[in-house]
Protein backbone atom coordinates (compact mmCIF):
# COMPACT_ATOMS: atom_id res chain seq x y z
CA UNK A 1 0.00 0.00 0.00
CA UNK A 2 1.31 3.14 -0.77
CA UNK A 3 0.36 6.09 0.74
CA UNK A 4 0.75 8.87 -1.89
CA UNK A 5 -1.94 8.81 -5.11
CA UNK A 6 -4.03 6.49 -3.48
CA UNK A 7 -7.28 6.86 -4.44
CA UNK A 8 -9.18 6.10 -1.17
CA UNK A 9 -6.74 9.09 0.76
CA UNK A 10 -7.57 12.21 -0.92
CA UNK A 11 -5.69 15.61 -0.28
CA UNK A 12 -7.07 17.66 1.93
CA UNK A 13 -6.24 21.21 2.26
CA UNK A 14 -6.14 22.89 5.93
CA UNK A 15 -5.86 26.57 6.30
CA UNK A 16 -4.48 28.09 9.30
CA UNK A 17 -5.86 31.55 11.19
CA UNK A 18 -3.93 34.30 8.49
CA UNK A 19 -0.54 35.98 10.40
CA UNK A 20 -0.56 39.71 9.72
CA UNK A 21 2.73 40.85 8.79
CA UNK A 22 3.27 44.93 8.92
CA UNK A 23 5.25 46.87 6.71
CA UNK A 24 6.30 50.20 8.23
CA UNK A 25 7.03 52.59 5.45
CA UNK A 26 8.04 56.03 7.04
CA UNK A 27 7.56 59.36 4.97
CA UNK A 28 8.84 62.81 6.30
CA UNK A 29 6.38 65.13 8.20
CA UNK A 30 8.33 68.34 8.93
CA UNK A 31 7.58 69.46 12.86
CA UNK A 32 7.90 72.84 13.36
CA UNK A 33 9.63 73.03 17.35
CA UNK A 34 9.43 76.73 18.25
CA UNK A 35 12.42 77.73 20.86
CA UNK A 36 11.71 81.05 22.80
CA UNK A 37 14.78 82.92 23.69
CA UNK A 38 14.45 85.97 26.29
CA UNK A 39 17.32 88.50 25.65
CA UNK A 40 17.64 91.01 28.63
CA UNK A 41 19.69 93.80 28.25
CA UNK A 42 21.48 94.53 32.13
CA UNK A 43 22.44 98.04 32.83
CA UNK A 44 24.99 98.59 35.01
CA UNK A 45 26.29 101.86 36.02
CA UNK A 46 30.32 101.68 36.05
CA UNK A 47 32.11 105.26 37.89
CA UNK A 48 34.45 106.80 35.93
CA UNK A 49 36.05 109.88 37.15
CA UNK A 50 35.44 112.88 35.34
CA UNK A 51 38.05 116.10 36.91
CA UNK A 52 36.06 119.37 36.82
CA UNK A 53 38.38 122.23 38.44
CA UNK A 54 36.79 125.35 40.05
CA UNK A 55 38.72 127.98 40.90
CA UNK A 56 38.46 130.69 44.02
CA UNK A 57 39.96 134.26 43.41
CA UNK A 58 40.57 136.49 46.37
CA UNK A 59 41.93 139.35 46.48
CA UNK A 60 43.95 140.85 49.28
CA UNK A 61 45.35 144.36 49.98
CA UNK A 62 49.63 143.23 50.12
CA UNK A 63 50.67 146.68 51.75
CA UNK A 64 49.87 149.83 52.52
CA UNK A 65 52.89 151.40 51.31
CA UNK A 66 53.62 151.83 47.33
CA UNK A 67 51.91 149.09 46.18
CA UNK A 68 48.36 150.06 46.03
CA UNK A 69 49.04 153.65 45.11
CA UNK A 70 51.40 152.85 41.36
CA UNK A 71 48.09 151.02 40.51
CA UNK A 72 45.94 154.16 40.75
CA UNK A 73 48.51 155.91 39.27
CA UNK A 74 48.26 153.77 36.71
CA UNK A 75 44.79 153.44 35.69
CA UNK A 76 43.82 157.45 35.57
CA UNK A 77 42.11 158.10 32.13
CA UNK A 78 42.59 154.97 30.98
CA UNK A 79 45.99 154.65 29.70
CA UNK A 80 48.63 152.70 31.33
CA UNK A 81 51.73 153.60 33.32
CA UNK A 82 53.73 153.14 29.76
CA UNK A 83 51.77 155.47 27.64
CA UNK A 84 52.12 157.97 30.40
CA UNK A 85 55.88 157.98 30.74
CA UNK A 86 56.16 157.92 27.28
CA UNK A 87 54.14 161.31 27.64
CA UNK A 88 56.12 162.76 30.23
CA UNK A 89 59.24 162.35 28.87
CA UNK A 90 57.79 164.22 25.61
CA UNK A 91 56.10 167.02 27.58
CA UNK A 92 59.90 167.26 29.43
CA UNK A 93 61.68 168.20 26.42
């Protein structure tokens, strides 16, 4: 007896439950990610020296004698002691 083409053993076909077998294709999707960035401008105050200069004038009386008394010499009608010599010596001749 032989098993294979016998006549009284037909084929039979059996199917098993179907596998499912997935193909993952992947295709770009563009994702904008938005990234805040806080800029703070610091101020900062920093010395630097700056010289200003003031000045005090005074005035004080030196001596009684000579000094004081050339300078209102001096300063009649508005010339000065050099004009006037110069004047004196002309008038002197």
């Amino acid at each position: 007896m032989s098993c294979c083409h016998d006549p009284f053993c037909p084929t039979i076909r059996v199917y098993d439950p179907p596998v499912t077998v997935v193909n993952d294709i992947y295709h770009p999707q563009i994702v904008e990610v938005v990234h805040v960035i806080n800029v703070v401008d610091r101020h900062h105050c920093v010395p630097v020296e700056k010289h200003l200069y003031q000045y005090c004038r005074h005035n004080e009386v030196a001596s009684q004698t000579g000094g004081n008394r050339s300078r209102s010499r001096s300063r009649t009608n508005g010339r000065s002691s050099i004009s006037k010599a110069k004047s004196t010596r002309r008038r002197k001749k």
